[in-house]
Protein backbone atom coordinates (compact mmCIF):
# COMPACT_ATOMS: atom_id res chain seq x y z
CA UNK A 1 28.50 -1.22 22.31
CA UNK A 2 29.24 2.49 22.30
CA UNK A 3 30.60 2.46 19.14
CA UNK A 4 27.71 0.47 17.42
CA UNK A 5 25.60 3.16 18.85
CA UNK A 6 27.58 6.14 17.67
CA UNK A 7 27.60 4.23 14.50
CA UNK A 8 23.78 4.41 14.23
CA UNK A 9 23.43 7.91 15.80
CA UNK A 10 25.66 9.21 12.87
CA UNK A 11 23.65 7.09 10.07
CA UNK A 12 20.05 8.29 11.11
CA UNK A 13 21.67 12.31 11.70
CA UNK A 14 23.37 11.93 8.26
CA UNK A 15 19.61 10.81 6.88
CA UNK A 16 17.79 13.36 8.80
CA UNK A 17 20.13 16.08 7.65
CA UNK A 18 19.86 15.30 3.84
CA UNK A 19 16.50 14.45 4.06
CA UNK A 20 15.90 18.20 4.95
CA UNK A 21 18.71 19.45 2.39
CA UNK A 22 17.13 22.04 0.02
CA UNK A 23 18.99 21.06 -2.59
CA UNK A 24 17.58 17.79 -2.68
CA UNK A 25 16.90 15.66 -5.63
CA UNK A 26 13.01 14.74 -6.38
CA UNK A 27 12.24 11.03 -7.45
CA UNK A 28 8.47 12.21 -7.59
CA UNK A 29 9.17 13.27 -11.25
CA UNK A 30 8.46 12.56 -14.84
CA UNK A 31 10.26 8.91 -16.60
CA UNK A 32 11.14 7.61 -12.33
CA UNK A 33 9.67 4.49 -11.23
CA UNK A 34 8.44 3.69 -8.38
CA UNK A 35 8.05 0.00 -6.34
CA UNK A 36 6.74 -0.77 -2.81
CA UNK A 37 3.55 -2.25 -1.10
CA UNK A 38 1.95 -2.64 1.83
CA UNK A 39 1.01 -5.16 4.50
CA UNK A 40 -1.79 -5.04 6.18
CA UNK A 41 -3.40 -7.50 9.54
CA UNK A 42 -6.38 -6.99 11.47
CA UNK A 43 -7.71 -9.55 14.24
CA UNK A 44 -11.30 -8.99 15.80
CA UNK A 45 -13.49 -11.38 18.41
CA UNK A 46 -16.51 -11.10 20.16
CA UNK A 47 -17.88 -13.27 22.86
CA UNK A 48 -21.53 -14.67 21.98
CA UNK A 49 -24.09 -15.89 23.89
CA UNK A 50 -24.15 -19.07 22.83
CA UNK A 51 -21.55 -18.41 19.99
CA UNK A 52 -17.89 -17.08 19.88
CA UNK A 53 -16.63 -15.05 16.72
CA UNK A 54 -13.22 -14.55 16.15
CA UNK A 55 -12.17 -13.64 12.67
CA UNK A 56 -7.76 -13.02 11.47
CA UNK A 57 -7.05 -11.59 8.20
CA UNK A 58 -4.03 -10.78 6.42
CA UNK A 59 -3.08 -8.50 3.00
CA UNK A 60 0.32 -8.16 0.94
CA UNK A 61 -0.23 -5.98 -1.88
CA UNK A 62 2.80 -5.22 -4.38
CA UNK A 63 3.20 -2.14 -6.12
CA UNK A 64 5.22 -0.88 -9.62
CA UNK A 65 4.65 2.43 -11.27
CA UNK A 66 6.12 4.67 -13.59
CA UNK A 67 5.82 8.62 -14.06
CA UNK A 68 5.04 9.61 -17.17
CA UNK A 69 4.73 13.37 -16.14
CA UNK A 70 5.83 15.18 -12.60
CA UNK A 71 3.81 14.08 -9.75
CA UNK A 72 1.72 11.53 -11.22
CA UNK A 73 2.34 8.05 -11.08
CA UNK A 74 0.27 5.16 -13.22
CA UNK A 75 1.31 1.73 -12.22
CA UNK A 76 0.20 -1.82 -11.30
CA UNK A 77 -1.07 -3.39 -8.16
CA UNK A 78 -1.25 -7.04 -7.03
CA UNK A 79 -2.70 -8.63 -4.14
CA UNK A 80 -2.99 -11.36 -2.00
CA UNK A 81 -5.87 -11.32 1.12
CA UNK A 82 -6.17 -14.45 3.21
CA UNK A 83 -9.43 -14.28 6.04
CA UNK A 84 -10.03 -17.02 8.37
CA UNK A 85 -13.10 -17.18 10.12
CA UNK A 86 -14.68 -18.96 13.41
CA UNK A 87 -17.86 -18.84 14.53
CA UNK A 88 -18.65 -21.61 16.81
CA UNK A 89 -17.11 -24.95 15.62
CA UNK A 90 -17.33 -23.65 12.10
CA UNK A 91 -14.20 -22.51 9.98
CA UNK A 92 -14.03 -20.63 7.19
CA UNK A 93 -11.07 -19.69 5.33
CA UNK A 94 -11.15 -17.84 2.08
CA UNK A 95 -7.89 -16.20 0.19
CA UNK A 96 -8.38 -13.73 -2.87
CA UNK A 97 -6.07 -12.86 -5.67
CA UNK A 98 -5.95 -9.90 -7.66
CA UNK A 99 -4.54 -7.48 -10.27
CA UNK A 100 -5.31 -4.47 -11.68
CA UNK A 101 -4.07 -0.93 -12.44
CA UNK A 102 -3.72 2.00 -10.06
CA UNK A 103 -3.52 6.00 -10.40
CA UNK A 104 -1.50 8.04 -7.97
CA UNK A 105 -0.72 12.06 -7.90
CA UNK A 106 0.95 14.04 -5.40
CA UNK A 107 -0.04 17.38 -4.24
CA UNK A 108 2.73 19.07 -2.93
CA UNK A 109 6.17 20.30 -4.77
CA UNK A 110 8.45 17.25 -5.41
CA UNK A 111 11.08 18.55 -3.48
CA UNK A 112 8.83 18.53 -0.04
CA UNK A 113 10.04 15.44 2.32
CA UNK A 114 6.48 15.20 3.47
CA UNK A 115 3.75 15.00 0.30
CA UNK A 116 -0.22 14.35 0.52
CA UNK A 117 -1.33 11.58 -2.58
CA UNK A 118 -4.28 10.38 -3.73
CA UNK A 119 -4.86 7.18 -5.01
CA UNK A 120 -7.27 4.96 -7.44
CA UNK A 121 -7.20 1.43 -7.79
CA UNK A 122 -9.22 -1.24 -9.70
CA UNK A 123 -8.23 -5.19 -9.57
CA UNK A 124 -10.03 -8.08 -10.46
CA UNK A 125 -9.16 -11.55 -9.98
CA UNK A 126 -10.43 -15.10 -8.17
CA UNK A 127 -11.65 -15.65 -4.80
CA UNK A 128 -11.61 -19.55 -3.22
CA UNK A 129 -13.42 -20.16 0.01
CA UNK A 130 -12.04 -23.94 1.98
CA UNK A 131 -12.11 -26.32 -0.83
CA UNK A 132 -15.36 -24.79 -2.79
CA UNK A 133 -14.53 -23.92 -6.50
CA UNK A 134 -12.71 -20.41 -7.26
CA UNK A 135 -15.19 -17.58 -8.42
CA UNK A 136 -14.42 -14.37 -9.72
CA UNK A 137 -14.10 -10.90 -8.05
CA UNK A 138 -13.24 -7.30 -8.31
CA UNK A 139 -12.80 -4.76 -6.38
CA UNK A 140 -12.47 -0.94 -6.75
CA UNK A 141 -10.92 1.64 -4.49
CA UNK A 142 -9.80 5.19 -3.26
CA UNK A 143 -7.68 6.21 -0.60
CA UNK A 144 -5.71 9.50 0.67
CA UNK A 145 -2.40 9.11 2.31
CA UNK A 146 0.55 11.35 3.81
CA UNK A 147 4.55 9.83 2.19
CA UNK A 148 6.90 11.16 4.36
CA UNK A 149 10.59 10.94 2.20
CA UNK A 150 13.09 10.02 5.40
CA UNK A 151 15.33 9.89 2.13
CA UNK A 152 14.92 11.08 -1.72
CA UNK A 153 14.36 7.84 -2.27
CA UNK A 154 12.42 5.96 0.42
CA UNK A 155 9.12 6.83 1.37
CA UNK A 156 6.76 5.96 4.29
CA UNK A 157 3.00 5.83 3.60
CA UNK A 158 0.27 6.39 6.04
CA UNK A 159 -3.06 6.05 4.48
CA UNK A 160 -6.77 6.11 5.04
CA UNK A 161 -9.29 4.97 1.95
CA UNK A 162 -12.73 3.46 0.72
CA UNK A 163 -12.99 -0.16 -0.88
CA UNK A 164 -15.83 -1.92 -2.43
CA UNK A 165 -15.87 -5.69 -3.72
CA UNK A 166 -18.03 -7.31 -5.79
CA UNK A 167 -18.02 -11.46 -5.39
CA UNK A 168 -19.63 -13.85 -8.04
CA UNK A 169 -22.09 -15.79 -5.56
CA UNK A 170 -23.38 -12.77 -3.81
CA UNK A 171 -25.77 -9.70 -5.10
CA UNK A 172 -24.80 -7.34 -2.50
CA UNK A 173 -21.35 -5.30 -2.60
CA UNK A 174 -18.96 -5.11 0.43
CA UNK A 175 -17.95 -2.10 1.18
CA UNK A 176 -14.63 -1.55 3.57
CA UNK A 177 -12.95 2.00 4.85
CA UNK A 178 -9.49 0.87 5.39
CA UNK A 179 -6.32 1.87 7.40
CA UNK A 180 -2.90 1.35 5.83
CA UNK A 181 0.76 1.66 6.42
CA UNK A 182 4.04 0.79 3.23
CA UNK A 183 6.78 1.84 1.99
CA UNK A 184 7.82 3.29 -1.45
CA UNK A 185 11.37 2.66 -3.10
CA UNK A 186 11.96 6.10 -5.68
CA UNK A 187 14.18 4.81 -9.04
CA UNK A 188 15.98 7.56 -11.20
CA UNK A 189 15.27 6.56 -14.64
CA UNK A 190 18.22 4.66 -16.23
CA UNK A 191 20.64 6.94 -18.02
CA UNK A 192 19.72 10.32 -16.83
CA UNK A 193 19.52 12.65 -13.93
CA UNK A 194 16.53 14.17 -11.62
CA UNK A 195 16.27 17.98 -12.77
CA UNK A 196 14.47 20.23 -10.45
CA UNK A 197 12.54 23.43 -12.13
């Protein structure tokens, strides 16, 4: 047991302490990629008088994205949102897919191990509600995160952002500030090496 946890200790130190190397090489850079994604679940109820409301939804959204100059990242974003919904003995459940490109910069040097981004997105896709016919949707969106790089090449997100959808069958536009926590992978492009200016 004591060796297992020395084992560990000396894994995370070994991370921490080249995680804070100055020396260290940026994957934030022009020609890296960059895949990762994000899961989201929220669960809210409320106790009616004479109806209960309880409504679970879930969100897996799959990222790829290449640099094609320092610090800004243009890429691809898929998604996959399933809702259920239950207000008093009626169910509702209603699952979207979607696709669409996405913008991303980074503010800070490439060599920091804690950035601020900014993000765009815009996806479009179908939207299927129990066993009624699939209609079309879109949605657009903006968010601002912190990545904190525990290594050069692994990044965790903590975001906050603004989204607005757009279904076939209704007029109106829903509008949804979000909270948000992934992960990024950082690849070196193939056959060359991560310069720092």
């Amino acid at each position: 047991m004591k060796k297992h946890l020395l084992f560990a200790l000396s894994i995370l130190s070994s991370t921490f302490i080249f995680a804070q190397d100055p020396t260290i090489k940026a994957y934030i850079q022009k020609n890296n990629w960059m895949v990762g994604g994000r899961v989201m679940y929220s669960s809210q109820s409320q106790d009616g008088d004479p109806y209960d409301f309880k409504q679970n939804s879930f969100g897996l959204s799959p990222t790829v994205s290449y640099f094609p100059i320092d610090k800004l990242a243009l890429g691809v974003r898929l998604s996959y949102d399933a809702d259920k919904t239950e207000f008093a003995t009626v169910e509702n459940k209603q699952t979207d897919f979607m696709i669409g490109p996405k913008v991303r910069y980074y503010f800070l040097d490439p060599t920091k191990n804690l950035n601020v981004y900014t993000e765009a997105t815009y996806q479009f896709g179908s939207s299927k509600s129990n066993d009624d016919e699939a209609e079309s949707v879109s949605k657009y969106g903006v968010e601002a995160g912190l990545a904190w790089f525990c290594n050069p090449q692994v990044a965790m997100e903590f975001a906050v952002g603004y989204r607005s959808s757009k279904y076939e069958s209704e007029e109106n536009r829903a509008n949804t500030i979000f909270f948000g926590i992934g992960f990024q992978i950082h690849l070196r492009r193939c056959g060359g090496d991560v310069q720092i200016n």
